[in-house]
Protein backbone atom coordinates (compact mmCIF):
# COMPACT_ATOMS: atom_id res chain seq x y z
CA UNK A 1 -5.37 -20.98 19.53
CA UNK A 2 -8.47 -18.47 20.00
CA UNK A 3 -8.57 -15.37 17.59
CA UNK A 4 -7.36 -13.31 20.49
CA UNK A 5 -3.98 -15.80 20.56
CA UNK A 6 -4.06 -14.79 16.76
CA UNK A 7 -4.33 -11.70 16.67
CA UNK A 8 -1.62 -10.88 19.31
CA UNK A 9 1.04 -12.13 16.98
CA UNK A 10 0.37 -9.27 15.03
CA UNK A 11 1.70 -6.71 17.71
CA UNK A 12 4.95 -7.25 16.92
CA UNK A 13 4.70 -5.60 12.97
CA UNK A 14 3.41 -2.41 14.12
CA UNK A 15 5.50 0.28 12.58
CA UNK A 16 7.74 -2.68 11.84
CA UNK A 17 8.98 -0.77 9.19
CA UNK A 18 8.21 2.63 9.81
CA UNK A 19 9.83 5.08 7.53
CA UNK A 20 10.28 2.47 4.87
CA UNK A 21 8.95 2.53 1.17
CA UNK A 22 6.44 -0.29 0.63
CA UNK A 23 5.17 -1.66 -2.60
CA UNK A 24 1.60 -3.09 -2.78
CA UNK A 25 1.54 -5.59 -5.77
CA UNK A 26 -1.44 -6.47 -7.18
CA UNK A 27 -2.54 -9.37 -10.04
CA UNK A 28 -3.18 -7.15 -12.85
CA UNK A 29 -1.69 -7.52 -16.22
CA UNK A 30 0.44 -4.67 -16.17
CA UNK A 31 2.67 -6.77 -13.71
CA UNK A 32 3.94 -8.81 -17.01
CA UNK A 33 5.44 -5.12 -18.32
CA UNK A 34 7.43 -3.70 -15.15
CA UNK A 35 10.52 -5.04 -13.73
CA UNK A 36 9.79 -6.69 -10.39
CA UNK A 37 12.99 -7.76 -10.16
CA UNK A 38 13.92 -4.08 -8.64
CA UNK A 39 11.99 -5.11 -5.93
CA UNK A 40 14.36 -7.10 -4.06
CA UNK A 41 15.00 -6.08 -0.75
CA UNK A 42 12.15 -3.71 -0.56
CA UNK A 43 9.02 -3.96 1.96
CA UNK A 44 6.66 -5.75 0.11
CA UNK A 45 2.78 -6.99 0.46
CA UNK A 46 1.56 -8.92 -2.33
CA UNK A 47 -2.30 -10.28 -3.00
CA UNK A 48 -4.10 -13.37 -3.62
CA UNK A 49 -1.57 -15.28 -6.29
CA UNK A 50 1.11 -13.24 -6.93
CA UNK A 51 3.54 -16.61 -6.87
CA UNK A 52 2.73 -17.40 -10.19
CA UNK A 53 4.81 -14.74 -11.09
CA UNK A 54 8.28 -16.13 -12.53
CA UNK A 55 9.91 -13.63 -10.57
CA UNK A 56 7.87 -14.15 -7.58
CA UNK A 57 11.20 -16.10 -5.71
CA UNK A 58 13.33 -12.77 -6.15
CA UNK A 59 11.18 -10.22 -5.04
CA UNK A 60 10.28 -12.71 -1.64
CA UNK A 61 7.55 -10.49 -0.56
CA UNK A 62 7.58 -10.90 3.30
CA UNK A 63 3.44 -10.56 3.69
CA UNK A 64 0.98 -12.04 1.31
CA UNK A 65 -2.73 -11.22 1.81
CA UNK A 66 -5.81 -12.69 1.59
CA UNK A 67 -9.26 -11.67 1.12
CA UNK A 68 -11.61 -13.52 -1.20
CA UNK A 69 -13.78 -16.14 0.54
CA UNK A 70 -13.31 -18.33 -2.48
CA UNK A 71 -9.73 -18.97 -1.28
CA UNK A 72 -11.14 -21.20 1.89
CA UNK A 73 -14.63 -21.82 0.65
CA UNK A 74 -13.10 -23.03 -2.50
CA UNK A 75 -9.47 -24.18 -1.60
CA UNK A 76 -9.07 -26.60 -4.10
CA UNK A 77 -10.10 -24.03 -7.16
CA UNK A 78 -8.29 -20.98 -5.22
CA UNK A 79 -6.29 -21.16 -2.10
CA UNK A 80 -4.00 -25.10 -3.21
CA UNK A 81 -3.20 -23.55 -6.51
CA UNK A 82 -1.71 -20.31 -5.31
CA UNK A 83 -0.02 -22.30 -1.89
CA UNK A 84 1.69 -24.57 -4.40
CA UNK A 85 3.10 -21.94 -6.71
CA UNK A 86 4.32 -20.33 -3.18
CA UNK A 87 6.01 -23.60 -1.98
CA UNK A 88 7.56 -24.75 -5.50
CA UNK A 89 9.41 -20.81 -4.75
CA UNK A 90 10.41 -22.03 -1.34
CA UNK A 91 9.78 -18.31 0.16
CA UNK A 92 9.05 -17.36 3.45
CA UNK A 93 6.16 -14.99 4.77
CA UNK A 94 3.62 -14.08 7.08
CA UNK A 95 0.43 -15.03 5.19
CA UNK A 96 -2.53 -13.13 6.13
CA UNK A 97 -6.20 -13.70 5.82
CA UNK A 98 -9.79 -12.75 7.76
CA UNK A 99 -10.86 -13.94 10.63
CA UNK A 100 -13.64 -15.65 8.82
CA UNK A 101 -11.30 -17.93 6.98
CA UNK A 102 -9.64 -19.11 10.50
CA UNK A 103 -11.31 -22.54 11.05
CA UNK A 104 -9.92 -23.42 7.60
CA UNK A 105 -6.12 -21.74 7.76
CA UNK A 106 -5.67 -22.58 11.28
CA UNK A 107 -6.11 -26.44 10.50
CA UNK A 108 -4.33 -26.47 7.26
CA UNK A 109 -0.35 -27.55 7.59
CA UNK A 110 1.46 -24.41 5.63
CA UNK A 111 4.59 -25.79 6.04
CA UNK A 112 7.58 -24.29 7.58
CA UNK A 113 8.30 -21.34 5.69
CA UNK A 114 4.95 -19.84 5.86
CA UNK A 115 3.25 -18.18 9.03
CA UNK A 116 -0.01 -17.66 9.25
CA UNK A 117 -1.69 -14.18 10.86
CA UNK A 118 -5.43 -13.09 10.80
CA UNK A 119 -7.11 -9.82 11.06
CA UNK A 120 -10.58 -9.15 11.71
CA UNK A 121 -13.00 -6.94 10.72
CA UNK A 122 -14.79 -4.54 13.83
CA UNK A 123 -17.92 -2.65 12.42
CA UNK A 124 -17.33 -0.58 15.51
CA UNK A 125 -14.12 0.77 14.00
CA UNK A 126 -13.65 3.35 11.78
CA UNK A 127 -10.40 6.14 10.18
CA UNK A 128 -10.78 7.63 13.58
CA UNK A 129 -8.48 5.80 15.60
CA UNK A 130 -5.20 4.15 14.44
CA UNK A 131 -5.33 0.89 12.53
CA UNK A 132 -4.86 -1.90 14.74
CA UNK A 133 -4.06 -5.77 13.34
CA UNK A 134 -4.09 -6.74 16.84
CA UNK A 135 -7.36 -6.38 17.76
CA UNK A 136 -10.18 -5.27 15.09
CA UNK A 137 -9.41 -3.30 11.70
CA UNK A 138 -11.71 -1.09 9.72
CA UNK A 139 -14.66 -3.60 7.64
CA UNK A 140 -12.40 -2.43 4.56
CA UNK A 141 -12.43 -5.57 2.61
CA UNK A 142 -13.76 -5.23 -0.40
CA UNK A 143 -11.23 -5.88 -2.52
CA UNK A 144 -7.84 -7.29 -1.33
CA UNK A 145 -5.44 -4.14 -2.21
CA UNK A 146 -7.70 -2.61 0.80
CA UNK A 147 -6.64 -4.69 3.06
CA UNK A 148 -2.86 -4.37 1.88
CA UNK A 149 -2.70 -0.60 2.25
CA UNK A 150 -4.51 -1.45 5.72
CA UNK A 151 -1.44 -3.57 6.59
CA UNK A 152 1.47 -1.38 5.01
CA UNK A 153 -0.13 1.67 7.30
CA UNK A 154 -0.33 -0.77 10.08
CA UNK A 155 3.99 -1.65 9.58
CA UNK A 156 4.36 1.96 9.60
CA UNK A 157 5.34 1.63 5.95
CA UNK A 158 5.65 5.68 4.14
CA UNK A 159 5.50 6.13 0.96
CA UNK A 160 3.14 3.33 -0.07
CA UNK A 161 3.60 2.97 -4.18
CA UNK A 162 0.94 0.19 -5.58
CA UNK A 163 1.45 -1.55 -8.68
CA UNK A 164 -0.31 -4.62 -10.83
CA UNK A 165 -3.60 -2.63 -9.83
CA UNK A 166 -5.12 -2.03 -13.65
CA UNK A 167 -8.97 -2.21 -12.94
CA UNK A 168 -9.19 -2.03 -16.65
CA UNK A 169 -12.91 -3.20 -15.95
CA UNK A 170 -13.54 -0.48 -13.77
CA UNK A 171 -15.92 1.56 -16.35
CA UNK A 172 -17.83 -1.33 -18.23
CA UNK A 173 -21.20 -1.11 -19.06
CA UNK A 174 -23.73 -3.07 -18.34
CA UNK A 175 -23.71 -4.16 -21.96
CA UNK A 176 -19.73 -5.05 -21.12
CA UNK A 177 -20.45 -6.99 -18.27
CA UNK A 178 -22.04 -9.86 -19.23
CA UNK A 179 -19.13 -11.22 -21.19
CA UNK A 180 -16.77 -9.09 -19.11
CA UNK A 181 -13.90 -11.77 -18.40
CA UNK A 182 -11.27 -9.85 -15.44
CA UNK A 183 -7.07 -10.33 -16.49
CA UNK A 184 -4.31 -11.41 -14.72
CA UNK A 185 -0.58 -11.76 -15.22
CA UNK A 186 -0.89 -15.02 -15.21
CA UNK A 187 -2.89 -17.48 -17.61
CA UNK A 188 -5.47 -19.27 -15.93
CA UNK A 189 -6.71 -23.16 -17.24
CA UNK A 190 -9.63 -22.64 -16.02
CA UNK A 191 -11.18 -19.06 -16.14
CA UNK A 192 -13.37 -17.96 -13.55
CA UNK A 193 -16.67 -17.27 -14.97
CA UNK A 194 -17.63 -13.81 -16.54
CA UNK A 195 -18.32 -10.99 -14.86
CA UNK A 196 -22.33 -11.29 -15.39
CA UNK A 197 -22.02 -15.15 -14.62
CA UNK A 198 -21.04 -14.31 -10.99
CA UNK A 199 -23.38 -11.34 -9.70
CA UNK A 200 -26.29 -9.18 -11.01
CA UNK A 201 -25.13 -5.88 -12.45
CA UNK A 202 -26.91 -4.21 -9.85
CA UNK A 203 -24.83 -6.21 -7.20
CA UNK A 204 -21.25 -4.98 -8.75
CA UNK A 205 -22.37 -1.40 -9.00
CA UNK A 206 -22.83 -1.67 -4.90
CA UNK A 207 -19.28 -3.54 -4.90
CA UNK A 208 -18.00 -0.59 -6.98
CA UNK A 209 -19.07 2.35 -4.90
CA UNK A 210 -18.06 -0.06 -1.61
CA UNK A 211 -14.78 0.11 -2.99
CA UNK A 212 -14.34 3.53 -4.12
CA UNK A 213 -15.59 4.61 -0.64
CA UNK A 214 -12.92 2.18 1.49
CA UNK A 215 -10.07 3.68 -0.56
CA UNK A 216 -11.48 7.24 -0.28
CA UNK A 217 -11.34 6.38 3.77
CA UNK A 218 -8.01 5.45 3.95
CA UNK A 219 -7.33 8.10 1.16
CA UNK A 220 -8.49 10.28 4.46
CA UNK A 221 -7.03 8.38 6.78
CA UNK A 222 -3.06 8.56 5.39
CA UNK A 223 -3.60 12.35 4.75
CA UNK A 224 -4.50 13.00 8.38
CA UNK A 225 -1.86 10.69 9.53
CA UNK A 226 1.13 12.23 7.12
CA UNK A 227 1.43 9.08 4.82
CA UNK A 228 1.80 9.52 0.87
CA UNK A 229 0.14 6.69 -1.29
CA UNK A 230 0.67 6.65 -5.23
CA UNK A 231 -0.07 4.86 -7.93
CA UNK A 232 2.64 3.25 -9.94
CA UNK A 233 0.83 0.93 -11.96
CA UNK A 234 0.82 2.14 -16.13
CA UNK A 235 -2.46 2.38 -17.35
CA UNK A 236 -5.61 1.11 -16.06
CA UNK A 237 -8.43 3.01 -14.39
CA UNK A 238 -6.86 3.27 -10.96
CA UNK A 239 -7.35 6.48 -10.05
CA UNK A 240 -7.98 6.67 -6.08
CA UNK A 241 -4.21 7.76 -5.92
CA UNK A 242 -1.62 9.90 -7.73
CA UNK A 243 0.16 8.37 -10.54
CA UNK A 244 3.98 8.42 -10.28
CA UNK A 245 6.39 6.63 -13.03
CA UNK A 246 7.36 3.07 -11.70
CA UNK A 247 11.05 3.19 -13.39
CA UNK A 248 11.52 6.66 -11.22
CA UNK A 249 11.17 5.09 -8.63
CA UNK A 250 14.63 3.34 -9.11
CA UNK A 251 17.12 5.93 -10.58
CA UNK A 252 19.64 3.74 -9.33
CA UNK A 253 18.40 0.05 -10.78
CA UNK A 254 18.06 -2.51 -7.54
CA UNK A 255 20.10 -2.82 -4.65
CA UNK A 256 21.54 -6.04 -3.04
CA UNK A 257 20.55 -4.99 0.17
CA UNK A 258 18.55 -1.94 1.28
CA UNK A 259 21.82 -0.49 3.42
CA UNK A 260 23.45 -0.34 -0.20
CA UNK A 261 21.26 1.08 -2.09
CA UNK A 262 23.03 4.42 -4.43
CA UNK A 263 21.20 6.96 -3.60
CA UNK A 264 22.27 11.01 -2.92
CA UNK A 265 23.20 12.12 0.75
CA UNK A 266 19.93 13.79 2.38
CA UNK A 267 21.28 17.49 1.89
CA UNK A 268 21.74 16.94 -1.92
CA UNK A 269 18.64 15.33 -2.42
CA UNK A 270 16.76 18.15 -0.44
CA UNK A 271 18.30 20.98 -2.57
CA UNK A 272 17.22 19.00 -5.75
CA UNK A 273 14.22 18.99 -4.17
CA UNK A 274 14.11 22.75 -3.63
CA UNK A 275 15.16 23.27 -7.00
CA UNK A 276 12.16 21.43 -8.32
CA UNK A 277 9.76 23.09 -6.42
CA UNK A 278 11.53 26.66 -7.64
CA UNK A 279 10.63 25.03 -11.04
CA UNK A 280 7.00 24.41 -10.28
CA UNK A 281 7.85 20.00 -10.43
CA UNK A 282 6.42 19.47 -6.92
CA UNK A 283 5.00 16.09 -7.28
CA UNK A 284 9.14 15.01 -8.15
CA UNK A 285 10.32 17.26 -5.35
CA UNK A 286 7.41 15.56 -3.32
CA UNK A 287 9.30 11.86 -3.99
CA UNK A 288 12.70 13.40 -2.85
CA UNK A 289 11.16 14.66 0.12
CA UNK A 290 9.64 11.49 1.11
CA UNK A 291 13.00 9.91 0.91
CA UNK A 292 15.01 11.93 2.51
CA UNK A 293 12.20 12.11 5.93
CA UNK A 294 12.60 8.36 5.71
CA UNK A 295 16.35 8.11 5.86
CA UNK A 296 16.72 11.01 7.98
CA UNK A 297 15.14 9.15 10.64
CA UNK A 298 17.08 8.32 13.91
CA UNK A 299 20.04 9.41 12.32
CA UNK A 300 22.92 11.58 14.30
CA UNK A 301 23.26 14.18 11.99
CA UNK A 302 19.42 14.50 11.40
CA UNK A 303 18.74 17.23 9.82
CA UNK A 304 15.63 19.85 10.47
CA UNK A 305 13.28 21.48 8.45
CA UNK A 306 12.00 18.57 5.72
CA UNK A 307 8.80 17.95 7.29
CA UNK A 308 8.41 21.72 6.81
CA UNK A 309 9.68 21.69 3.45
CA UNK A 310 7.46 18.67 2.28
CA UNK A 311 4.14 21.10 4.10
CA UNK A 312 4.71 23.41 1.54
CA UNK A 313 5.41 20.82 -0.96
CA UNK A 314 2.04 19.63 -0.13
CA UNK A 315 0.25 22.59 0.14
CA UNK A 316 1.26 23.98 -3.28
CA UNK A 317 -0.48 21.02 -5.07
CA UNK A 318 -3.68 21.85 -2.93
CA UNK A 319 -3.48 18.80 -0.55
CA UNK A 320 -3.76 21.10 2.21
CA UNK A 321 -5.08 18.63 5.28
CA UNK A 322 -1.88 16.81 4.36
CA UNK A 323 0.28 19.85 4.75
CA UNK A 324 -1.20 20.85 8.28
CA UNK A 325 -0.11 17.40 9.74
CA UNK A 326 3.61 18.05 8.67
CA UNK A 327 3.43 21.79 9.16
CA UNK A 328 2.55 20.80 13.22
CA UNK A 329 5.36 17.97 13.22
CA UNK A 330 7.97 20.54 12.17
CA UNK A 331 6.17 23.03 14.79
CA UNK A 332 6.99 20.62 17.94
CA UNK A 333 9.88 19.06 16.48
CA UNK A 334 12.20 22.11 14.92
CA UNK A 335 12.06 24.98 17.70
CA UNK A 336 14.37 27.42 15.07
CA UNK A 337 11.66 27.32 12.56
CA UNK A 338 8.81 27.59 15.42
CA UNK A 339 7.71 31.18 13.45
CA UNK A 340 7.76 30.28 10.10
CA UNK A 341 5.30 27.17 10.76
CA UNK A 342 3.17 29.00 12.99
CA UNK A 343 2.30 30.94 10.24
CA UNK A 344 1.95 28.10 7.48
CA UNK A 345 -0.55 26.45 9.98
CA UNK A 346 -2.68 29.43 10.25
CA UNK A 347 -2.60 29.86 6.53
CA UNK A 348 -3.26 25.89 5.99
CA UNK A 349 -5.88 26.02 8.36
CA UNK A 350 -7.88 29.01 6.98
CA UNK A 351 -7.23 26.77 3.09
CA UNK A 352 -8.86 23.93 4.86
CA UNK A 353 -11.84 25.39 5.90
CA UNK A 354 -11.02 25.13 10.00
């Protein structure tokens, strides 16, 4: 198979899953605190080796993405490890990794259970145009979680929660980083070397800006597009997105399928939502709002007015280029409010500067 063959298998997952929650899950040691357990039966993308996680089998994440070269320049030290952990599970997923590690993945036997994808960077691309795993993606590799937000966007996936992302090494100094050794959940016998053993300080403070800059691009790139990204992780040094509360996220404890999940009709959840937003609480009216667009989609009895709604939502927490995208939605798609979001989109565009 040629990259192109590759690539086109991808076609099929966009907006796979658009409308649907997604959870990101990282390898920091914060994962060894939260309950991942709730996860079952939710979208899930998971990085690097996430299987060593005990409850790595429940959760089942359907993608798992790769983007350290060490994983097929080094397979023995990196990629055999994690593959073991994934087949001793027996899970199934699409595993995902750069076109630069396809002469290695496309001649390794991954068994039945796992299928492999690629992606490939195109310098040529930018937040511009839509991201597209079937031909070339934004050079947003970095760091791995990159690429996963990059995917979740690509499934259509809204809101997009990560978690296990600490970066508790974020801030070191250069002092730090010599002896700097980066966590896991997981023990590791054999460490990877420290921080200063692998680059020259001067070489991670480039890495650092790269990666503050890809996230503040697709930071860009969901708020023009109407897609809400958070932060659930505790702790850490995160701070790209807004924090939200992982437990919150699960009033109900998990579900045993997503159809059966006990959660408040749309109408109920949308006058709680109201109420907090009377009460100044938008970012927890902003999380009832996101649910109830996504399960008010292709519905019978859909019901008009919460892209509005989460516009001024938006707007009231000063994320104004956010608020114009669903402020124009509820323009062309709810005629009866037609007068009231003309108006918001005048005011949203004079607060953005337009």
């Amino acid at each position: 198979m040629t990259l192109e063959d590759f690539l086109r298998k991808n076609v099929p997952l966009k907006n796979m899953f658009a409308g649907r929650r997604c959870f990101l899950i990282g390898n920091g040691p914060s994962l060894k605190t939260q309950d991942i357990a709730l996860l079952k039966n939710e979208v899930t993308v998971v990085a690097s080796s996430f299987f060593r996680h005990p409850d790595a089998k429940v959760v089942n994440p359907p993608f798992w993405v790769f983007a350290d070269p060490y994983f097929w320049t080094k397979p023995d030290t990196y990629f055999i490890p994690a593959f073991k952990y994934a087949l001793e599970k027996g899970v199934t997923n699409s595993l995902f990794a750069p076109s630069g590690g396809l002469p290695y993945f496309a001649n390794t036997n991954l068994g039945p259970l796992i299928d492999f994808h690629t992606y490939h960077y195109d310098h040529s691309v930018n937040i511009s145009t839509p991201i597209d795993f079937s031909s070339g993606i934004p050079p947003f590799g970095q760091n791995t979680m990159t690429v996963c937000l990059m995917l979740a966007l690509y499934l259509g996936c809204n809101p997009i929660y990560f978690i296990g992302c600490d970066r508790d090494y974020w801030n070191m100094t250069k002092e730090e980083f010599q002896t700097y050794n980066i966590q896991h959940f997981y023990e590791e016998k054999n460490p990877k070397h420290t921080c200063g053993a692998c680059m020259p300080w001067e070489e991670w403070l480039k890495a650092r800006d790269r990666t503050e800059w890809e996230y503040e691009q697709l930071n860009r790139y969901a708020a023009l597009r109407g897609f809400s990204i958070y932060n659930a992780t505790p702790g850490g040094q995160f701070d790209s997105f807004p924090r939200i509360g992982y437990e919150t996220l699960f009033p109900a404890g998990p579900a045993s399928s997503a159809a059966e999940q006990a959660q408040p009709d749309i109408r109920s959840a949308t006058l709680s939502a109201i109420r907090l937003m009377n009460d100044g609480e938008n970012p927890s009216a902003l999380i009832l709002l996101d649910e109830s667009i996504r399960r008010n989609i292709n519905r019978p009895d859909w019901i008009a007015g919460l892209e509005y709604l989460k516009a001024l939502c938006l707007a009231r927490q000063n994320r104004f280029s956010e608020a114009l995208v669903l402020a124009r939605q509820d323009y062309h798609g709810n005629p009866a409010n037609r007068a009231k979001s003309e108006i918001l989109i005048r005011e949203l565009h004079q607060a953005c500067g337009a």
